[in-house]
PDB file of N, CA and C in Angstrom:
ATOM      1  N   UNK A   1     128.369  16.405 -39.213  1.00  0.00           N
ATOM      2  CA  UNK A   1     128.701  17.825 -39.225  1.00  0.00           C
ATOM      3  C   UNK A   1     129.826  18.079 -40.219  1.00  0.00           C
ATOM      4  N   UNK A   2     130.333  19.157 -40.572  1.00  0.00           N
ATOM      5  CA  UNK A   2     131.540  19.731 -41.346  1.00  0.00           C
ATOM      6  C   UNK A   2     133.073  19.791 -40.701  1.00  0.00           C
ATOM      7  N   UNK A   3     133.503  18.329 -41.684  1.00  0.00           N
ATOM      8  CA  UNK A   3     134.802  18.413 -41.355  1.00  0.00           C
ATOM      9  C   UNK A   3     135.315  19.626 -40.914  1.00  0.00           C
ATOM     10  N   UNK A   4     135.701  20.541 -40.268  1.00  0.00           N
ATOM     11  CA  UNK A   4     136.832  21.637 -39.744  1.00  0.00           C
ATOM     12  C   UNK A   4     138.042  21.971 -39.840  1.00  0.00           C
ATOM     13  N   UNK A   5     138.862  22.379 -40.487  1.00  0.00           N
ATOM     14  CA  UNK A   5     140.440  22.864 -40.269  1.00  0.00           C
ATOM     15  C   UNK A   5     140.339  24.045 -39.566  1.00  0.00           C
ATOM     16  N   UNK A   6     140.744  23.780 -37.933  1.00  0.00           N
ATOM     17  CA  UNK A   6     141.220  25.287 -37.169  1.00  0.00           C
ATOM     18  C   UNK A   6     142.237  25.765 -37.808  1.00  0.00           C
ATOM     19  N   UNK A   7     142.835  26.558 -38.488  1.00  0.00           N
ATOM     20  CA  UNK A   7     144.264  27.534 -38.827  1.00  0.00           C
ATOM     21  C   UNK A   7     144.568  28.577 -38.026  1.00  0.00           C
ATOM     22  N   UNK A   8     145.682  28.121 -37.328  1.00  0.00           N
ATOM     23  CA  UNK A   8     146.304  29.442 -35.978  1.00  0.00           C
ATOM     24  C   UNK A   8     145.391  28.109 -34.832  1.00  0.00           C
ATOM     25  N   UNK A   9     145.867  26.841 -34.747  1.00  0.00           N
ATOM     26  CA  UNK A   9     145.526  26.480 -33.261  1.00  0.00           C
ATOM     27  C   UNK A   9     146.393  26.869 -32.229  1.00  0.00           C
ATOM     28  N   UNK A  10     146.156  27.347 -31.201  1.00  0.00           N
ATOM     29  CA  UNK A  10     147.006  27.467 -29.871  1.00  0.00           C
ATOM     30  C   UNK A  10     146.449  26.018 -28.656  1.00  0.00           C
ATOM     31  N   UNK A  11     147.615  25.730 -28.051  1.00  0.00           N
ATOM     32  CA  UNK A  11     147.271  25.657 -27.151  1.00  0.00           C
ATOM     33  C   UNK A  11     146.884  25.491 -25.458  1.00  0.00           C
ATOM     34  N   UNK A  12     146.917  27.185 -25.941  1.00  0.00           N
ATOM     35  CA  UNK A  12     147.045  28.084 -25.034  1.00  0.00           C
ATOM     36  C   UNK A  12     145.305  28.284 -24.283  1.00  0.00           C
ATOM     37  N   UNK A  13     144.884  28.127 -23.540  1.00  0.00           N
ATOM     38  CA  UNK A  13     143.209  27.760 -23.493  1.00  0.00           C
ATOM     39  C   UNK A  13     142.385  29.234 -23.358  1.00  0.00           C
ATOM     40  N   UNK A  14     142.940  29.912 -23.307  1.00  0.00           N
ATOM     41  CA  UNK A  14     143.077  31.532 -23.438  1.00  0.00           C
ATOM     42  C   UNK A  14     142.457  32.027 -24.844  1.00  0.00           C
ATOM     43  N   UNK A  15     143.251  31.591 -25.524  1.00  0.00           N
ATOM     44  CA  UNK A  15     143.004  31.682 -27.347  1.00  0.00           C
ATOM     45  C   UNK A  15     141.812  31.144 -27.799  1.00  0.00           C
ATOM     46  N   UNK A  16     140.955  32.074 -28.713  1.00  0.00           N
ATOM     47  CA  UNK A  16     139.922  31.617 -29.537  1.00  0.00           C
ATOM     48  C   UNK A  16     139.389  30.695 -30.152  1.00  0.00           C
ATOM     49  N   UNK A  17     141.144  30.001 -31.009  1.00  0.00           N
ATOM     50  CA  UNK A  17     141.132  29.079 -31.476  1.00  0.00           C
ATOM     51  C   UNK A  17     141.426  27.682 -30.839  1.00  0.00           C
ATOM     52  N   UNK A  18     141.696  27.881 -29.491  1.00  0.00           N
ATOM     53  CA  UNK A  18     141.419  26.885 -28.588  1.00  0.00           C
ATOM     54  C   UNK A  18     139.993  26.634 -27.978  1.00  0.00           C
ATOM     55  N   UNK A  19     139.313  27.654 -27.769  1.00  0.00           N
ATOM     56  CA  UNK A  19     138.308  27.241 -27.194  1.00  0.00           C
ATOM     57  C   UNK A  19     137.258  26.600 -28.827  1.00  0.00           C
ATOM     58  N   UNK A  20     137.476  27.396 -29.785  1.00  0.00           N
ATOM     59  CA  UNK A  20     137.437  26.786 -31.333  1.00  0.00           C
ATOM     60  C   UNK A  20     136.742  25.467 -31.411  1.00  0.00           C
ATOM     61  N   UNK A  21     138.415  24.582 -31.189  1.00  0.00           N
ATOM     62  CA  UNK A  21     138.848  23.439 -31.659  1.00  0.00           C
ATOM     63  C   UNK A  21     137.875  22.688 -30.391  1.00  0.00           C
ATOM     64  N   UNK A  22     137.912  22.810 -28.446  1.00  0.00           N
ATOM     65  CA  UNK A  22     137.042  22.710 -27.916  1.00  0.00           C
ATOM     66  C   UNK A  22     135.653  22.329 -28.115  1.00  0.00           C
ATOM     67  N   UNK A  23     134.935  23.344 -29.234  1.00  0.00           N
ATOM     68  CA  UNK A  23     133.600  23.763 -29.010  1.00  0.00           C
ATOM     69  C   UNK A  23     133.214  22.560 -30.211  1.00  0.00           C
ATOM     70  N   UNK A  24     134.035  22.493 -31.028  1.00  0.00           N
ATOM     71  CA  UNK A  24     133.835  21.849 -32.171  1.00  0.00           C
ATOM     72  C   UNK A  24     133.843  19.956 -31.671  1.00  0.00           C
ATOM     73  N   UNK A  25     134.936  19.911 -30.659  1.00  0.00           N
ATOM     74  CA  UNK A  25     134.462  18.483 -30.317  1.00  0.00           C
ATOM     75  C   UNK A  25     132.864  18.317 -29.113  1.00  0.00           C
ATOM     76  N   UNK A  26     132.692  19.417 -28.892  1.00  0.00           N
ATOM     77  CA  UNK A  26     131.727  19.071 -27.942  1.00  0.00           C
ATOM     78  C   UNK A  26     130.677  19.108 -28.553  1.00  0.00           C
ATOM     79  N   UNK A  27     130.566  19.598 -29.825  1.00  0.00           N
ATOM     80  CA  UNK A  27     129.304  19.466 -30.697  1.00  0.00           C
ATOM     81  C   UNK A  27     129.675  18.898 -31.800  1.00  0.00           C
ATOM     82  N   UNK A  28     130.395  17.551 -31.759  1.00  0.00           N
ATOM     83  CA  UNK A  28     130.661  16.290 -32.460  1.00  0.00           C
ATOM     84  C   UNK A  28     131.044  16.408 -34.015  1.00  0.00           C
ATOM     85  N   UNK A  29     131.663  17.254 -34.029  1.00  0.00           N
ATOM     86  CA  UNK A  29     132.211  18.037 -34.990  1.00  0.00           C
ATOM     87  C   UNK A  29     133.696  17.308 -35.691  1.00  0.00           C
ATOM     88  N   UNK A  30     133.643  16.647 -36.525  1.00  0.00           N
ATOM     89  CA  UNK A  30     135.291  16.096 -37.099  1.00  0.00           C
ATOM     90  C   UNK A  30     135.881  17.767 -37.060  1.00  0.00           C
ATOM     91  N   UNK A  31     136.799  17.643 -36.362  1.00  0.00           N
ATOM     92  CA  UNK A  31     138.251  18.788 -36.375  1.00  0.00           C
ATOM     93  C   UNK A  31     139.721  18.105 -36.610  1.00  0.00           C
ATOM     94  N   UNK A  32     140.633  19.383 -37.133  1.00  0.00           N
ATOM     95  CA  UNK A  32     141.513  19.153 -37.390  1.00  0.00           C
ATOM     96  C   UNK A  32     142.123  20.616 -36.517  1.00  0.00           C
ATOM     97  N   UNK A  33     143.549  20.813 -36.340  1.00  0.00           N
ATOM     98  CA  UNK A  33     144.127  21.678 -35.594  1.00  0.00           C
ATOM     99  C   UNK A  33     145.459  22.299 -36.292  1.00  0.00           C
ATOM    100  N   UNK A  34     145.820  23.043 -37.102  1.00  0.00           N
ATOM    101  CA  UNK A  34     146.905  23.597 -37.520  1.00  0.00           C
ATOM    102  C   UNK A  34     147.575  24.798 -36.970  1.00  0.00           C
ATOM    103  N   UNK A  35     148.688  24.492 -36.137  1.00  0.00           N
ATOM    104  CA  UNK A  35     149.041  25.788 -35.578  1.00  0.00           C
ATOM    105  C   UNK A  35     150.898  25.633 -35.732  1.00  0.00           C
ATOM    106  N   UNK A  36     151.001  26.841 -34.710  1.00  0.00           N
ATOM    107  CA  UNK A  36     152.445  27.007 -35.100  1.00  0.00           C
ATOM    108  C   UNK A  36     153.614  26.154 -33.345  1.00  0.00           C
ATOM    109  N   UNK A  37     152.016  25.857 -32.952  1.00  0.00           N
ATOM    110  CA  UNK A  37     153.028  25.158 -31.455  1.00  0.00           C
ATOM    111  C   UNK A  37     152.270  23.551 -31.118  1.00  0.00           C
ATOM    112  N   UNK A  38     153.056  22.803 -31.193  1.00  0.00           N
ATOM    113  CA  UNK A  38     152.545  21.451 -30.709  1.00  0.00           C
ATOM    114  C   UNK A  38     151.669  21.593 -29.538  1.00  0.00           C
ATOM    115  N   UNK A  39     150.809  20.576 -29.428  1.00  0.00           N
ATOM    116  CA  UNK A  39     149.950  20.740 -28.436  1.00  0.00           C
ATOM    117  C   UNK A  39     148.522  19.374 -28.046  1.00  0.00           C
ATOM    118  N   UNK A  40     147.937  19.617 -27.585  1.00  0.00           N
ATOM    119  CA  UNK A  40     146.857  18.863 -27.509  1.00  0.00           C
ATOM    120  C   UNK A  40     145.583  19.707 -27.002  1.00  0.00           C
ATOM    121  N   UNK A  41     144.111  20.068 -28.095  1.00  0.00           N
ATOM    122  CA  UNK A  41     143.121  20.566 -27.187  1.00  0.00           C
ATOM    123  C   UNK A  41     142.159  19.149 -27.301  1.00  0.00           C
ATOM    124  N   UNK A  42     141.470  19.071 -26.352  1.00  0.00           N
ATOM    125  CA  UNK A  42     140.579  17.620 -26.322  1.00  0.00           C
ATOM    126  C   UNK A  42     140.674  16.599 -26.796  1.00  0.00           C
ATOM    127  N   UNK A  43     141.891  16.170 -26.300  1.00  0.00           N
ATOM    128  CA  UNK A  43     142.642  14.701 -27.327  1.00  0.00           C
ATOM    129  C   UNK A  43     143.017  14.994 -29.299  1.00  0.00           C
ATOM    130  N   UNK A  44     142.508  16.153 -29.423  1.00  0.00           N
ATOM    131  CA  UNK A  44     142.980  16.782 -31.023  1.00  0.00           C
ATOM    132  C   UNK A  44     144.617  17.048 -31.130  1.00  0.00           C
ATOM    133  N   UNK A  45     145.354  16.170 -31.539  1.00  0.00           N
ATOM    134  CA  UNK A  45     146.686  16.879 -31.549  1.00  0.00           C
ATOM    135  C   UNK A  45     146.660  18.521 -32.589  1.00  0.00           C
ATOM    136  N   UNK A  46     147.535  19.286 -31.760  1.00  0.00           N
ATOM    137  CA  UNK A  46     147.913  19.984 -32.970  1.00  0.00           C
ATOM    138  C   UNK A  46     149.298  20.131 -33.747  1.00  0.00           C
ATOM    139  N   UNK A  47     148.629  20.121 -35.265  1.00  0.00           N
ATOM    140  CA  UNK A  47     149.634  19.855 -35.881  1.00  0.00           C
ATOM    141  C   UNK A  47     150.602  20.872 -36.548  1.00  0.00           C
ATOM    142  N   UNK A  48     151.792  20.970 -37.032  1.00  0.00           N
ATOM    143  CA  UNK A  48     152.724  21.829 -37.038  1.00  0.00           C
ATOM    144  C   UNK A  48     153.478  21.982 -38.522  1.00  0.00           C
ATOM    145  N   UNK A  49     152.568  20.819 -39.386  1.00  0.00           N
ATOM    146  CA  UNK A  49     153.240  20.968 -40.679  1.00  0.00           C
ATOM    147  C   UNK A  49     151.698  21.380 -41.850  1.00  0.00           C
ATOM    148  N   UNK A  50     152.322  20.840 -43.061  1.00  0.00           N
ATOM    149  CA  UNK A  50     150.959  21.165 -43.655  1.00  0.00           C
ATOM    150  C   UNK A  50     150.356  20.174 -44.230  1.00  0.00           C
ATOM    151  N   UNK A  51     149.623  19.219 -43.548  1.00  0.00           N
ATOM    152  CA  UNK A  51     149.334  17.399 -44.029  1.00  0.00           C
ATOM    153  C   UNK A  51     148.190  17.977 -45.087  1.00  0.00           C
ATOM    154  N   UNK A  52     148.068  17.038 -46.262  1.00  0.00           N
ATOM    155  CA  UNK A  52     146.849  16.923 -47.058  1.00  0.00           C
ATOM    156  C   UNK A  52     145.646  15.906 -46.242  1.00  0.00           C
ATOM    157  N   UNK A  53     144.991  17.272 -46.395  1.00  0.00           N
ATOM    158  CA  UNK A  53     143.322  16.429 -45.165  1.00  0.00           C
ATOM    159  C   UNK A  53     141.871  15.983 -47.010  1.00  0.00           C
ATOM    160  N   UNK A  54     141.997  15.598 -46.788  1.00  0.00           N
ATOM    161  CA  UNK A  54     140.833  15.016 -47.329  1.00  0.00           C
ATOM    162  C   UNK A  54     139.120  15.378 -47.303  1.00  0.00           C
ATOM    163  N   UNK A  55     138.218  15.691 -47.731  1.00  0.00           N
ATOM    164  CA  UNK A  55     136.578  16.509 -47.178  1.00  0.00           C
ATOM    165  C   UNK A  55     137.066  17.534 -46.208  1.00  0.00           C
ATOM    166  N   UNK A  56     137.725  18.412 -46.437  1.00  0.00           N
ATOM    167  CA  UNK A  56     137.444  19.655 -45.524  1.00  0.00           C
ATOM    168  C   UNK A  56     136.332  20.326 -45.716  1.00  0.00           C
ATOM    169  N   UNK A  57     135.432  20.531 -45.144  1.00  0.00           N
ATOM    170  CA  UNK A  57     134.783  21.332 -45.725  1.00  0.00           C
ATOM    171  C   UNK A  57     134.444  23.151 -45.226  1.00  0.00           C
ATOM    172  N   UNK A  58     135.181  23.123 -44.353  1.00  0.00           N
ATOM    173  CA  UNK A  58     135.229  24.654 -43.696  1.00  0.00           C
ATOM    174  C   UNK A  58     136.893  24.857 -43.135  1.00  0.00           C
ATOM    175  N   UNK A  59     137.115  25.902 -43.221  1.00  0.00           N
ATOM    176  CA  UNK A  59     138.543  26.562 -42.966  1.00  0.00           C
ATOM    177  C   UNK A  59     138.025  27.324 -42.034  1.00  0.00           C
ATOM    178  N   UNK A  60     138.365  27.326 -40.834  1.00  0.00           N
ATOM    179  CA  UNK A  60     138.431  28.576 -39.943  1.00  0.00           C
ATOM    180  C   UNK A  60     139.484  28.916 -39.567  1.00  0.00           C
ATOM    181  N   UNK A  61     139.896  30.558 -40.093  1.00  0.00           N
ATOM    182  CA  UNK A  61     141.226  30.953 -40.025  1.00  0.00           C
ATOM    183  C   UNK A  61     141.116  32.161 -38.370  1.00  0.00           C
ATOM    184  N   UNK A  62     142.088  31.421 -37.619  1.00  0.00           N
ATOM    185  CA  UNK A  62     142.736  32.140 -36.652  1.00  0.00           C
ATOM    186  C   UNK A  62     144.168  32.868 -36.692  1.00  0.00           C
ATOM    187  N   UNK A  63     144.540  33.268 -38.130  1.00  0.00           N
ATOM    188  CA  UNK A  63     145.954  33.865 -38.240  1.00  0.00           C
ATOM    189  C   UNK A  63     145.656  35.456 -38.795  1.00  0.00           C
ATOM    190  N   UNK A  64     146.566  36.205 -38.789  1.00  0.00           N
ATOM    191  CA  UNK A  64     146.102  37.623 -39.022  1.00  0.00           C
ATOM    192  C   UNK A  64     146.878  37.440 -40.677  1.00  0.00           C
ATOM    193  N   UNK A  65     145.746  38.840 -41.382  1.00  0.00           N
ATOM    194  CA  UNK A  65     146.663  38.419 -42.860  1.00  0.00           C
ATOM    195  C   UNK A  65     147.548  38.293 -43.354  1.00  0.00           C
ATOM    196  N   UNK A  66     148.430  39.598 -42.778  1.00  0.00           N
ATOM    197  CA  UNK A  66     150.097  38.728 -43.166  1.00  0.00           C
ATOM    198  C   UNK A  66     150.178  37.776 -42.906  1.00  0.00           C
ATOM    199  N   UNK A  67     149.857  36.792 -42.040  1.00  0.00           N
ATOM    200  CA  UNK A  67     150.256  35.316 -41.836  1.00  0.00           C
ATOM    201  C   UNK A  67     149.719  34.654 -42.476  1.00  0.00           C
ATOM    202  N   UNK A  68     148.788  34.880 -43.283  1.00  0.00           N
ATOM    203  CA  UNK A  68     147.916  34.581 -44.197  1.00  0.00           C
ATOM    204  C   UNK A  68     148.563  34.351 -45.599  1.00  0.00           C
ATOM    205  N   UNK A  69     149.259  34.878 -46.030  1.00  0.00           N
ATOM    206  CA  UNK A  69     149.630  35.184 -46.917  1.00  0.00           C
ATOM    207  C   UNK A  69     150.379  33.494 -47.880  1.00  0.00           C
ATOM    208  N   UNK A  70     151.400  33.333 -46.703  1.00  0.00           N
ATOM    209  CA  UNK A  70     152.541  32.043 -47.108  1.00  0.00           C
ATOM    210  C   UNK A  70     151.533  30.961 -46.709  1.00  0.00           C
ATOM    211  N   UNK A  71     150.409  30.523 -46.555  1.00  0.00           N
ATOM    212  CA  UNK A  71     149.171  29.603 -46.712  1.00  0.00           C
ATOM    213  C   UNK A  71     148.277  29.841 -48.078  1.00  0.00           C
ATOM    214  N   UNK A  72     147.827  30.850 -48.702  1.00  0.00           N
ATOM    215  CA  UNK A  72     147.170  30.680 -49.831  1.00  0.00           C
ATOM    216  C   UNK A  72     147.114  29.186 -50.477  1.00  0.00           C
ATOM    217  N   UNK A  73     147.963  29.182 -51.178  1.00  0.00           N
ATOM    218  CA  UNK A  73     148.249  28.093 -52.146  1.00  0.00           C
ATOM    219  C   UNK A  73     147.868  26.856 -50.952  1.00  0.00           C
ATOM    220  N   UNK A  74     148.380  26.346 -49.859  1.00  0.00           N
ATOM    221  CA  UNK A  74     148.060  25.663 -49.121  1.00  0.00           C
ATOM    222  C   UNK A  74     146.539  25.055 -49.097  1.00  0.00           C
ATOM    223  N   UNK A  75     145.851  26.359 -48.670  1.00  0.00           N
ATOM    224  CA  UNK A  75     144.534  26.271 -47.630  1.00  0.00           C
ATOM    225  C   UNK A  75     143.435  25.805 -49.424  1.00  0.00           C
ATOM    226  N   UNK A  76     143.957  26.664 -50.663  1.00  0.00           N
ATOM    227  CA  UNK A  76     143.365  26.642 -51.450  1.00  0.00           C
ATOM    228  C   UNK A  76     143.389  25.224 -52.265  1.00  0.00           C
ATOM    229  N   UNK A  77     144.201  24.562 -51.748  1.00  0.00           N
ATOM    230  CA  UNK A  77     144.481  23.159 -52.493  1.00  0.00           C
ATOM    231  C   UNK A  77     144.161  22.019 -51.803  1.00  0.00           C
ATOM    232  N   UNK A  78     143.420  22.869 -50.831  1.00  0.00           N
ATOM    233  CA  UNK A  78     142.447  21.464 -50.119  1.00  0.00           C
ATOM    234  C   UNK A  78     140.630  21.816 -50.150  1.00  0.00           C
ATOM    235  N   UNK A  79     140.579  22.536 -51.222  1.00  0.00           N
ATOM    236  CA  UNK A  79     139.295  22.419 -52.143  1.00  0.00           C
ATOM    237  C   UNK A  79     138.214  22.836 -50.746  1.00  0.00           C
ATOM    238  N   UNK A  80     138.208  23.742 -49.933  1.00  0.00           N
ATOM    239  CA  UNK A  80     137.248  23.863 -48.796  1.00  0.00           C
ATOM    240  C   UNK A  80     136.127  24.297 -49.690  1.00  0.00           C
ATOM    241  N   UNK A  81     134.845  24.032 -48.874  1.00  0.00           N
ATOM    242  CA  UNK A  81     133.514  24.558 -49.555  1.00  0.00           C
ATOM    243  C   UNK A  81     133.527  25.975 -48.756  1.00  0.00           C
ATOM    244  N   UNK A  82     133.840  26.325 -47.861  1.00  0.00           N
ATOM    245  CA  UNK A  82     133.679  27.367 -46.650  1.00  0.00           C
ATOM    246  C   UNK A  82     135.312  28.119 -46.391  1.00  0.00           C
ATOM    247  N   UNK A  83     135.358  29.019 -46.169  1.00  0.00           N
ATOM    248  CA  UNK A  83     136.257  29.824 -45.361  1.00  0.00           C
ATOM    249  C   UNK A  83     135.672  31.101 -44.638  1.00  0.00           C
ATOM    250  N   UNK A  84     136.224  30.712 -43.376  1.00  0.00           N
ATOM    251  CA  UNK A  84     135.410  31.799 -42.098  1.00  0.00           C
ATOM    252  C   UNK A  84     136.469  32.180 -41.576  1.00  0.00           C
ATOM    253  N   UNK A  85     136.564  33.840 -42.192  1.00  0.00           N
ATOM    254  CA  UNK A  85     137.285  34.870 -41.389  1.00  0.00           C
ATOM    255  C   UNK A  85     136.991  35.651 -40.321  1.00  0.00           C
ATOM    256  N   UNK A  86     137.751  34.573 -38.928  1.00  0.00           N
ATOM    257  CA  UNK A  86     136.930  35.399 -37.479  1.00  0.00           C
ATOM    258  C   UNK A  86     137.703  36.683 -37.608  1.00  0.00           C
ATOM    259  N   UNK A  87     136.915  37.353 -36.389  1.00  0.00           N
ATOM    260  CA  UNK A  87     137.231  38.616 -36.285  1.00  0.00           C
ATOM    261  C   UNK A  87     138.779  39.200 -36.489  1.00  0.00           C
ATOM    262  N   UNK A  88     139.467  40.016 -37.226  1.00  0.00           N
ATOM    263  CA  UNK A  88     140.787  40.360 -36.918  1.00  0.00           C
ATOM    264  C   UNK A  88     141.773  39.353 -37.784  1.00  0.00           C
ATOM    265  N   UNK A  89     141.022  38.724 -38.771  1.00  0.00           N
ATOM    266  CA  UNK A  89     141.493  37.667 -39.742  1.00  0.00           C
ATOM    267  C   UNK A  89     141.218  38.043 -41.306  1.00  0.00           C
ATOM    268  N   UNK A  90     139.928  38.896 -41.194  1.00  0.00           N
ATOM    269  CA  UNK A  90     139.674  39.753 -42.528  1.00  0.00           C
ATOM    270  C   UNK A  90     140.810  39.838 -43.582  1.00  0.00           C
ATOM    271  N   UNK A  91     140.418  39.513 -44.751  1.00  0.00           N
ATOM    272  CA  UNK A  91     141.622  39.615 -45.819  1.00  0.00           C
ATOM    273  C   UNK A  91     141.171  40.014 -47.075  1.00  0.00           C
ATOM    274  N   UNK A  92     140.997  41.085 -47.718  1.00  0.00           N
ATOM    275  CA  UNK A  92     140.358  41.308 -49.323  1.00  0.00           C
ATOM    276  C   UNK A  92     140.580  40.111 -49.901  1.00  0.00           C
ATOM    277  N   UNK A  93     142.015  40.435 -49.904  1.00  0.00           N
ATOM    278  CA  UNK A  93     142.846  39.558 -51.390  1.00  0.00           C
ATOM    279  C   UNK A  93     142.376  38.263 -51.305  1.00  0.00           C
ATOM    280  N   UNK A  94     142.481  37.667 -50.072  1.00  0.00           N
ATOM    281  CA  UNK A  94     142.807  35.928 -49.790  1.00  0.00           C
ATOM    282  C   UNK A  94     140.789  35.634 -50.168  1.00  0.00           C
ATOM    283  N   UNK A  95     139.939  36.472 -49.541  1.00  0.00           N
ATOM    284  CA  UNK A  95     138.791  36.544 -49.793  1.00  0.00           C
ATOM    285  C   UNK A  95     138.471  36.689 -51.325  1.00  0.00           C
ATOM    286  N   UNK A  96     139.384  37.179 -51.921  1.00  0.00           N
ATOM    287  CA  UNK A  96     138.449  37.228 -53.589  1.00  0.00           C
ATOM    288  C   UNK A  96     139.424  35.791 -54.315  1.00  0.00           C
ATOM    289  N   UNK A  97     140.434  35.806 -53.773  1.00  0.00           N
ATOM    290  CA  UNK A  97     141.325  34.334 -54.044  1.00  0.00           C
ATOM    291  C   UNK A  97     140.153  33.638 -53.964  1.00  0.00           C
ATOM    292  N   UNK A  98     139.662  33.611 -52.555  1.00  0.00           N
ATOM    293  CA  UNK A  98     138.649  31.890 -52.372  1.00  0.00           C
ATOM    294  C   UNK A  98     137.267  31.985 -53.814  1.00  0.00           C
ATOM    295  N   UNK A  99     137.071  33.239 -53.344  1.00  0.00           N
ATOM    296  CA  UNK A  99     135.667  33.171 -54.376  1.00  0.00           C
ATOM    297  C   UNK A  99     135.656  32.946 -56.022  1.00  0.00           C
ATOM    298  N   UNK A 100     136.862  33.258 -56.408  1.00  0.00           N
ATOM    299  CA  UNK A 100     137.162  33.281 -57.543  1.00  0.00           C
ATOM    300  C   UNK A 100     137.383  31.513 -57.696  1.00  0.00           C
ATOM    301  N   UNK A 101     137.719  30.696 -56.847  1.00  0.00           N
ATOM    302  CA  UNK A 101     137.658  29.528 -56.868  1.00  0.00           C
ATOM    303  C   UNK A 101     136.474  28.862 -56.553  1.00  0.00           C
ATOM    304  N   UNK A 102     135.015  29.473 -56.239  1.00  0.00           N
ATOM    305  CA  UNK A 102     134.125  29.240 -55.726  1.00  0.00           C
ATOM    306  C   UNK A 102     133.795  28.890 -54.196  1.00  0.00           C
ATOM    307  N   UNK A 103     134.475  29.208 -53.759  1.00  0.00           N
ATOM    308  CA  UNK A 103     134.358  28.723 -52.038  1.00  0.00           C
ATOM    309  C   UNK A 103     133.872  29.950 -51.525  1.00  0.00           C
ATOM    310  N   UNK A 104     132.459  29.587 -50.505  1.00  0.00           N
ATOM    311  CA  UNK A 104     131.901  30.353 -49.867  1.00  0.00           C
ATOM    312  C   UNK A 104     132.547  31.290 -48.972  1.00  0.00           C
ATOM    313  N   UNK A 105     132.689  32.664 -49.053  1.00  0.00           N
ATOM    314  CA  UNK A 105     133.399  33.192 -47.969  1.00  0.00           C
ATOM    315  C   UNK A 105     132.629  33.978 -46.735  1.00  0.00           C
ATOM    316  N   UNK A 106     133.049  33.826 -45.322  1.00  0.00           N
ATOM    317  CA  UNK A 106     132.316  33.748 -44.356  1.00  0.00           C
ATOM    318  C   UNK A 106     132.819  35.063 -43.499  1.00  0.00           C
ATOM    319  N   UNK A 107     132.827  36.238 -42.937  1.00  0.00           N
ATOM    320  CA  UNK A 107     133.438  36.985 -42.129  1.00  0.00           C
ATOM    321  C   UNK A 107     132.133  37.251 -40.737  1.00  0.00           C
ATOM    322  N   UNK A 108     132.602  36.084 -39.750  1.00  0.00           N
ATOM    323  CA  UNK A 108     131.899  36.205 -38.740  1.00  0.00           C
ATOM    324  C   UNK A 108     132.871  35.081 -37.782  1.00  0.00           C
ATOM    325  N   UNK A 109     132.123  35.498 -36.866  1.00  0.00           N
ATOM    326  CA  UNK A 109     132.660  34.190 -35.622  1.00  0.00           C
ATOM    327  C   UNK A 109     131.945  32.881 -35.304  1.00  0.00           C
ATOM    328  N   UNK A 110     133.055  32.570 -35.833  1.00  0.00           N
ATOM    329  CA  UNK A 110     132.994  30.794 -36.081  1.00  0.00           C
ATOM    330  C   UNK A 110     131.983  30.325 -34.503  1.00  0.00           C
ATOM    331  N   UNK A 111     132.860  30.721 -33.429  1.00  0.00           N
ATOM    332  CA  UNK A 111     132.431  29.985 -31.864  1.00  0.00           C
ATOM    333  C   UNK A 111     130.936  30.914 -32.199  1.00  0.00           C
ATOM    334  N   UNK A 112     130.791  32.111 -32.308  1.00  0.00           N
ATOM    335  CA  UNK A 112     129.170  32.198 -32.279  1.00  0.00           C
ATOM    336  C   UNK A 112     128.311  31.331 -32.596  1.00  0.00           C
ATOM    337  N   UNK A 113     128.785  31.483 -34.187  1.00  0.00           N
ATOM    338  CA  UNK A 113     128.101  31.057 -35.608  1.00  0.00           C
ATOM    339  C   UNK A 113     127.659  29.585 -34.919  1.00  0.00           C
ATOM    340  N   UNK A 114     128.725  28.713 -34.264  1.00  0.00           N
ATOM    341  CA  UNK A 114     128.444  27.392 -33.422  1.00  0.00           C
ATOM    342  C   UNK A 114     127.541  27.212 -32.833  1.00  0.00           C
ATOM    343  N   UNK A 115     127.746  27.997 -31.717  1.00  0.00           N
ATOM    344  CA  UNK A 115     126.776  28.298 -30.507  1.00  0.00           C
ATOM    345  C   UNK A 115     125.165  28.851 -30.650  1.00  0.00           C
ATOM    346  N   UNK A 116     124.871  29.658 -32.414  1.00  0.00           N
ATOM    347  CA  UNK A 116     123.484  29.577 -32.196  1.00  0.00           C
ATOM    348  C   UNK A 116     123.095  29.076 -33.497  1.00  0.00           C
ATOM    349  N   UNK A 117     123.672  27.891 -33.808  1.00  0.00           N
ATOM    350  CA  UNK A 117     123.331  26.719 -34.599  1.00  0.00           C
ATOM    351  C   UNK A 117     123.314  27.354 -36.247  1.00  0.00           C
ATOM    352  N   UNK A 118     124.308  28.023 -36.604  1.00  0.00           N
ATOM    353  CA  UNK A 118     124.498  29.003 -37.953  1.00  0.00           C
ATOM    354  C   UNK A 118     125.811  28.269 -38.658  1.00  0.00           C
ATOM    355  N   UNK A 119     125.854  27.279 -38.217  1.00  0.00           N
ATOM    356  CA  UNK A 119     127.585  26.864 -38.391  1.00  0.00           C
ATOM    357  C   UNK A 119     127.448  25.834 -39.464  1.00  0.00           C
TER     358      UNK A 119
END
């Protein structure tokens, strides 16, 4: 399956991007977890700095765009083939950023998109 970077992990089991990071190990999914609070969802630590990951191949962003913003350069320098803006994550700018670099841009929900095999 497609390596994963959650962006905005909580974990808080409440949050989207918890049940996310969840859904993604239960359908054997390599994940990764980037958030702003230490944590653990399904033995996935989450992490709190900005490590260089290697084959990402999808970004799923759980941060709203201003928070978006001080990641660009980040998220864009780990060469994703995919970026999926769930709901309430929508971003023009950061969206014509990716495309202009060629990376597919996605505005739907990731846990759907999962759940009826679109992912």
């Amino acid at each position: 399956m497609k390596k994963t970077l959650v962006l905005g992990a909580s974990p808080n089991p409440l949050r989207f991007s918890h049940k996310m990071v969840k859904s993604l190990v239960r359908h054997n999914t390599e994940v990764v977890a980037l958030g702003s609070k230490e944590g653990e969802i399904s033995g996935i630590k989450i992490l709190t700095d900005k490590p260089v990951f290697k084959d990402i191949h999808t970004v799923t962003l759980y941060i709203g765009p201003k928070g978006q913003v001080a990641l660009y350069d980040y998220i864009l320098s780990l060469y994703p083939k995919r970026i999926i803006f769930n709901p309430g994550t929508v971003n023009e700018e950061f969206m014509k950023m990716a495309r202009e670099k060629g990376i597919e841009v996605v505005t739907d929900c990731a846990l759907v998109m999962l759940s009826t095999g679109k992912y």
